[in-house]
N, C-alpha and C. Protein backbone atom coordinates (compact mmCIF):
# COMPACT_ATOMS: atom_id res chain seq x y z
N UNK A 1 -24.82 0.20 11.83
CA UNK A 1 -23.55 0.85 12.10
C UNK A 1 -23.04 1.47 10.79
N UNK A 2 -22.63 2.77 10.90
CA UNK A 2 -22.08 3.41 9.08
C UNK A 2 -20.87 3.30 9.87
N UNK A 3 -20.38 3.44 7.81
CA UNK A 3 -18.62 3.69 8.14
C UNK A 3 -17.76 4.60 9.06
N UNK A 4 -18.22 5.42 9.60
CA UNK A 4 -17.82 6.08 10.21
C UNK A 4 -17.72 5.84 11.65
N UNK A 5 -18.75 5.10 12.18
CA UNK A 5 -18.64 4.97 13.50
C UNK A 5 -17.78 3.59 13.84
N UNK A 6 -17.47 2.98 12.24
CA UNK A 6 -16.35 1.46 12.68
C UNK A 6 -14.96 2.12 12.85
N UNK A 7 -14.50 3.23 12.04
CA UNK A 7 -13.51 4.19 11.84
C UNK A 7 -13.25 4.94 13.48
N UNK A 8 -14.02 5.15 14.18
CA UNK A 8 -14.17 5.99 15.54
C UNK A 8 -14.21 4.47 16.50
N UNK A 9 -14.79 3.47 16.71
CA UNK A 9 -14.82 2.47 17.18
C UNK A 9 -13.22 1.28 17.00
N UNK A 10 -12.42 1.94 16.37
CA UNK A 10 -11.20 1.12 16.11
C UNK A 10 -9.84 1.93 17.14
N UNK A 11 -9.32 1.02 17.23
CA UNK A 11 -7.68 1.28 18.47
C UNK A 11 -7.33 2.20 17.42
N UNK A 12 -6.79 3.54 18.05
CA UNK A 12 -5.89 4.20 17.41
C UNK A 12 -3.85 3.71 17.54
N UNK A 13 -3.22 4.05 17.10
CA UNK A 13 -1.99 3.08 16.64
C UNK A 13 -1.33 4.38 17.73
N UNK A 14 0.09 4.13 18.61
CA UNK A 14 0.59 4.40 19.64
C UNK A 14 1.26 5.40 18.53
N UNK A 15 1.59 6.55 19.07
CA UNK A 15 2.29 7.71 18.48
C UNK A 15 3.60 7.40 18.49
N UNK A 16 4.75 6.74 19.07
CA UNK A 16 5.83 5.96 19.02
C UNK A 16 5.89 4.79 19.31
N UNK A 17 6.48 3.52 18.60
CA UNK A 17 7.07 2.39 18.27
C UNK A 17 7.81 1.91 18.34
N UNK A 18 8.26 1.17 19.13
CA UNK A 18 9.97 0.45 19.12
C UNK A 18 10.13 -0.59 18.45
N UNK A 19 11.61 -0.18 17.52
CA UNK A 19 12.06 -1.05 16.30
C UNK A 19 12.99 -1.48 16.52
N UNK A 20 13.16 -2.70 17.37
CA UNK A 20 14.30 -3.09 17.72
C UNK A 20 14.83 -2.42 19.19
N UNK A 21 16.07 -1.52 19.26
CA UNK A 21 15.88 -0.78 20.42
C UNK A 21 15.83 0.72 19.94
N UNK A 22 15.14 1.16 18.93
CA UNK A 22 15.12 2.26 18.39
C UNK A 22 13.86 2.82 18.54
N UNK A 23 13.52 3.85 19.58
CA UNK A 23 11.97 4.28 19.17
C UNK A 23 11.70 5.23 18.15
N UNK A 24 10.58 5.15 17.82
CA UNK A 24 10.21 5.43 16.40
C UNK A 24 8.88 6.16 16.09
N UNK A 25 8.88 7.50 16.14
CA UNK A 25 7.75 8.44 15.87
C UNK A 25 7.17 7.73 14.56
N UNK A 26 5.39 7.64 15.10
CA UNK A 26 4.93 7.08 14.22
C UNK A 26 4.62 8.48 12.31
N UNK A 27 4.95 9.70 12.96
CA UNK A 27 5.32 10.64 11.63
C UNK A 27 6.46 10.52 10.89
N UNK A 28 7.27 9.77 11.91
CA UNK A 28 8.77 9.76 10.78
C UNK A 28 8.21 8.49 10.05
N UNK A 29 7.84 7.44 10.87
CA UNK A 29 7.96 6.31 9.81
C UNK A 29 6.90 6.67 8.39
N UNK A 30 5.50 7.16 8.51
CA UNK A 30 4.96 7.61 7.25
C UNK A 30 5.57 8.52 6.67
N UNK A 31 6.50 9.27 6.86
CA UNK A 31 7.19 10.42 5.59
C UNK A 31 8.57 9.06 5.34
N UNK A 32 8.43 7.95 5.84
CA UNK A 32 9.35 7.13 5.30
C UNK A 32 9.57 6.48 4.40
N UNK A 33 7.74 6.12 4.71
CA UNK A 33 6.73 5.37 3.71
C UNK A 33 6.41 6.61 2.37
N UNK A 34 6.68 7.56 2.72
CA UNK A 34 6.30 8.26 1.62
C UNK A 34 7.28 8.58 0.75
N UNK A 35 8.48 8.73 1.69
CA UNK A 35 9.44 8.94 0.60
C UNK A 35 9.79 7.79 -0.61
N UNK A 36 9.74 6.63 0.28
CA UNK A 36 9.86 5.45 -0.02
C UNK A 36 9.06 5.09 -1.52
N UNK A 37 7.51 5.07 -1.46
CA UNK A 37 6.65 5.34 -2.09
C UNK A 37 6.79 6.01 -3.38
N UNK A 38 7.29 7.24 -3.64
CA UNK A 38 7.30 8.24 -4.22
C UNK A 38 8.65 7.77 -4.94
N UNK A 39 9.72 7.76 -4.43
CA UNK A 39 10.92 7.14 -5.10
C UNK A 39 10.83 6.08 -5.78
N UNK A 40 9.66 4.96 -5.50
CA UNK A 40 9.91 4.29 -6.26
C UNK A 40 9.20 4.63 -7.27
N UNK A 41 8.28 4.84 -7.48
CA UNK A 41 7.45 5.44 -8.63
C UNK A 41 8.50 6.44 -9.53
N UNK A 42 8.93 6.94 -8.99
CA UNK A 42 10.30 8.12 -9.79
C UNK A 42 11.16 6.80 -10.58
N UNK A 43 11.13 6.16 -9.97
CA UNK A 43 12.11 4.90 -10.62
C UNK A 43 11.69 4.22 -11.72
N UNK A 44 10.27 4.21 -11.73
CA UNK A 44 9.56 3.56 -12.35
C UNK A 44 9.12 3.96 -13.74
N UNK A 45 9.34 5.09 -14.01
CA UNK A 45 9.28 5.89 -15.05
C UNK A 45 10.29 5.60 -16.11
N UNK A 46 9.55 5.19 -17.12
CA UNK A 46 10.39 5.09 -18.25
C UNK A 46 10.51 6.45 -19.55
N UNK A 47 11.09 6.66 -19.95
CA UNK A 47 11.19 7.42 -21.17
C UNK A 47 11.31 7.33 -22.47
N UNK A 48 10.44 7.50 -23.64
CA UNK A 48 10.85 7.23 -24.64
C UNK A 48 9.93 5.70 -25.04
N UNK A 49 9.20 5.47 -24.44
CA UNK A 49 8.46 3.93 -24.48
C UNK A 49 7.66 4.25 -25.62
N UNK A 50 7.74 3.44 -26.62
CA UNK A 50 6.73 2.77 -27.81
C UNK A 50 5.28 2.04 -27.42
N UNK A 51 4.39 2.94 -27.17
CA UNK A 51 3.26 2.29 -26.23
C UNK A 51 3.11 1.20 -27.45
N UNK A 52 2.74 1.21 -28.95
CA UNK A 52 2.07 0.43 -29.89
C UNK A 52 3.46 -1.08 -29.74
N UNK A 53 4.66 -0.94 -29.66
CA UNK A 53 5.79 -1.65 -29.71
C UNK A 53 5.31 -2.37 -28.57
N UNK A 54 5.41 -1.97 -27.35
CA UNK A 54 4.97 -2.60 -26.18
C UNK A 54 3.27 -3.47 -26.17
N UNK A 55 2.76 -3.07 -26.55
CA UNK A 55 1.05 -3.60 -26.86
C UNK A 55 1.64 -4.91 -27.72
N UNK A 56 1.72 -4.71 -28.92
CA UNK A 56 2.02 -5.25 -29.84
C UNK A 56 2.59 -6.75 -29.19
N UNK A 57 3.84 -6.67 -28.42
CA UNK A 57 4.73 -7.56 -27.70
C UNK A 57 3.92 -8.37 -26.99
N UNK A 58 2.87 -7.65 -26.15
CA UNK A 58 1.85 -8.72 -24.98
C UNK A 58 0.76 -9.63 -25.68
N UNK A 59 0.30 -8.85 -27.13
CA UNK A 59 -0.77 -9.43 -27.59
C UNK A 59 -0.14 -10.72 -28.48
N UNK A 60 0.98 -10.76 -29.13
CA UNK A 60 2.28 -11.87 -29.44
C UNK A 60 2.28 -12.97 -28.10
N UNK A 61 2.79 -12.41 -27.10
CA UNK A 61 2.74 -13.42 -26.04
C UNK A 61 1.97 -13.81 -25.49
N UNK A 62 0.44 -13.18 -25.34
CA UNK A 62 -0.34 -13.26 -25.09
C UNK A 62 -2.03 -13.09 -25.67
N UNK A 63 -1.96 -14.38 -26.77
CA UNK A 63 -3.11 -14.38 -27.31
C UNK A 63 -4.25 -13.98 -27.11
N UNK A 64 -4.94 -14.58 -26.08
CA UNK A 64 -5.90 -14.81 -25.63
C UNK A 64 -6.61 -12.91 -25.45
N UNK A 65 -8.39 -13.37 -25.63
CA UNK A 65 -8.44 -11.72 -25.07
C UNK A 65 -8.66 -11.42 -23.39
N UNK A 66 -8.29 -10.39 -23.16
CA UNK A 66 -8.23 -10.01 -21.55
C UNK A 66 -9.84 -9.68 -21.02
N UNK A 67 -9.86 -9.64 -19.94
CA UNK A 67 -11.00 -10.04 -19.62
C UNK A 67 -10.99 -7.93 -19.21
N UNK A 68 -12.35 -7.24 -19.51
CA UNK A 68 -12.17 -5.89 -18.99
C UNK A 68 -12.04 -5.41 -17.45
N UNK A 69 -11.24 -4.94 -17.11
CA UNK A 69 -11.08 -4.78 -15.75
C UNK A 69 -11.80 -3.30 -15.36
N UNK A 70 -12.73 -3.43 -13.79
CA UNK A 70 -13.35 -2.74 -13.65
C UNK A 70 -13.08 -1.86 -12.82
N UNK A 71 -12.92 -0.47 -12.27
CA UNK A 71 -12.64 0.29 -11.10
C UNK A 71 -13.71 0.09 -9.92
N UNK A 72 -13.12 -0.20 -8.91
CA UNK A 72 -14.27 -0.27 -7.86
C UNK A 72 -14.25 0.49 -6.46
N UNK A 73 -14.94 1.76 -6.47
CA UNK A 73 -14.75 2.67 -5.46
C UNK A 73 -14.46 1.84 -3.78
N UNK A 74 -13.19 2.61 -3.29
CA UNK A 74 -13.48 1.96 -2.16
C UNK A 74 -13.58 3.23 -0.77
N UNK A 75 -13.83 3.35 0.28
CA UNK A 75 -13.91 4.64 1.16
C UNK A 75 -12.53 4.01 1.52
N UNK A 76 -12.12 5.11 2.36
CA UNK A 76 -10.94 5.51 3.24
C UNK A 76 -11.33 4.25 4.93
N UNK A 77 -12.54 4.12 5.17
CA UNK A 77 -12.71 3.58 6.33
C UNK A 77 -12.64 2.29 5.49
N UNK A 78 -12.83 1.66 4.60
CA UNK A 78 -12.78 0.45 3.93
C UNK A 78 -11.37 -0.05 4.22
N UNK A 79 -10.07 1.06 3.86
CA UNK A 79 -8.93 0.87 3.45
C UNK A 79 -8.52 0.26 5.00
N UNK A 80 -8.77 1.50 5.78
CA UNK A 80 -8.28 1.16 7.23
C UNK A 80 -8.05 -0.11 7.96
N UNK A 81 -10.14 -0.66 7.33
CA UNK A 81 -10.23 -2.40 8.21
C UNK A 81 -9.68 -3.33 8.02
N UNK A 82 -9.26 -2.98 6.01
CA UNK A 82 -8.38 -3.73 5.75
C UNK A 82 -7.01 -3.76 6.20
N UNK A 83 -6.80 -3.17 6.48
CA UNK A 83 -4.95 -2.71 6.65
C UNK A 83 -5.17 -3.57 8.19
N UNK A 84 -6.22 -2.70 9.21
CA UNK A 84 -6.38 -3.46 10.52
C UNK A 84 -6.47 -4.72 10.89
N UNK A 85 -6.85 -5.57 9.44
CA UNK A 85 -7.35 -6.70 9.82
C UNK A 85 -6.30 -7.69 9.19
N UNK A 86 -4.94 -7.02 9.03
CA UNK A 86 -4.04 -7.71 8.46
C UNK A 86 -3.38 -8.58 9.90
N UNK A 87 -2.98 -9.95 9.46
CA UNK A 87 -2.23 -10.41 10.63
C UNK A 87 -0.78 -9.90 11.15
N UNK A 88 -0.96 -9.67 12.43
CA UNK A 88 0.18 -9.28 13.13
C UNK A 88 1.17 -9.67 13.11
N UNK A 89 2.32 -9.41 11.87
CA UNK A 89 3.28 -10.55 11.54
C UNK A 89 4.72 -9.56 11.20
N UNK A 90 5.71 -10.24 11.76
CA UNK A 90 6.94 -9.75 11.52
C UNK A 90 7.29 -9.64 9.38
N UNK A 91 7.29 -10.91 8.86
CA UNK A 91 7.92 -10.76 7.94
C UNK A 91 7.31 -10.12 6.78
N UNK A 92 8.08 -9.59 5.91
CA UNK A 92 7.86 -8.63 4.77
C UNK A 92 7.27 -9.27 3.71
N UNK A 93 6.93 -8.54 2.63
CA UNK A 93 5.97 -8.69 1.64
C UNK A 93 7.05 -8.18 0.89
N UNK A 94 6.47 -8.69 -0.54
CA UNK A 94 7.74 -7.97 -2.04
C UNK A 94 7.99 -6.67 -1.89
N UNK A 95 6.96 -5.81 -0.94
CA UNK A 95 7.79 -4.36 -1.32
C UNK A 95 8.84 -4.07 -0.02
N UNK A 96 9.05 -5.19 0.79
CA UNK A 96 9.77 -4.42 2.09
C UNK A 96 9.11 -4.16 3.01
N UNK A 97 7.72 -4.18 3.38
CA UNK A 97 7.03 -3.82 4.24
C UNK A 97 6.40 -5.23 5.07
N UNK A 98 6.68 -4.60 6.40
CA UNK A 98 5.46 -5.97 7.53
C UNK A 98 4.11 -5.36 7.52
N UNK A 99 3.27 -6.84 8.00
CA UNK A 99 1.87 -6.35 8.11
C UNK A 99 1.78 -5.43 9.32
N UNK A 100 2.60 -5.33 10.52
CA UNK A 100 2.97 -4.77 11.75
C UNK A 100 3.05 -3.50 11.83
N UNK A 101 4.31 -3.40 10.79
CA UNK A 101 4.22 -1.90 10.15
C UNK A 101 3.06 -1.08 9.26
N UNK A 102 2.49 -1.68 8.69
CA UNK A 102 1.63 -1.25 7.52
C UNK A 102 0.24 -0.85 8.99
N UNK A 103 -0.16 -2.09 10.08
CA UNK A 103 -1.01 -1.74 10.74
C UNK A 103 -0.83 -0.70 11.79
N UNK A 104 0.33 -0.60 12.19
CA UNK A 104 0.72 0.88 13.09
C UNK A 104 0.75 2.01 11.89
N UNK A 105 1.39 2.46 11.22
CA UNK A 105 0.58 3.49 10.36
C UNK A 105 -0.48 3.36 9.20
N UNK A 106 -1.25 2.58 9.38
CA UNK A 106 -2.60 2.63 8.78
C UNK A 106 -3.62 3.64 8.85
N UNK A 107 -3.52 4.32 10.01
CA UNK A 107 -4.79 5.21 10.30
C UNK A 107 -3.79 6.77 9.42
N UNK A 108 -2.68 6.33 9.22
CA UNK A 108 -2.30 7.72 8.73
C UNK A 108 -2.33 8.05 7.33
């Protein structure tokens, strides 16, 4: 079986959602997620940062040497099974988000 045919072989997510008694186009909620997304990253931006000041500070608090961290390609159908195979659960995670939500717009 290739990635592609687990990607074509998976439930597609209902084009509207009810949130409570609110239905809910599954395009509004990803430009929700996106705005969402995007704002926080805008937030996240600092100005004026002393990269050597900041280094300096972790290697003080933190002796030890770091272990090298590696990039590890993943496909788009990878991302999906994961997201799909999250449990079906009401409550949120640190950023605000359910696994519920994250698995109804996953394929988007």
């Amino acid at each position: 079986m290739s990635e592609s045919d687990k990607v074509q072989n998976m439930n597609r997510a209902p084009s509207v959602f009810k949130l409570k008694e609110i239905n809910i186009h599954i395009h509004q909620a990803v430009e929700a997620f996106n705005k969402y997304f995007l704002n926080l990253v805008d937030s996240l931006k600092v100005n004026n940062v002393d990269i050597y000041t900041a280094i300096s500070l972790l290697r003080n608090l933190y002796p030890f040497n770091f272990t090298e961290m590696e990039v590890i390609p993943v496909t788009e159908s990878e991302i999906i099974c994961s997201v799909s195979s999250l449990k079906n659960t009401n409550s949120f995670g640190c950023e605000g988000i359910s696994n519920k939500m994250l698995r109804l717009c996953g394929h988007f």
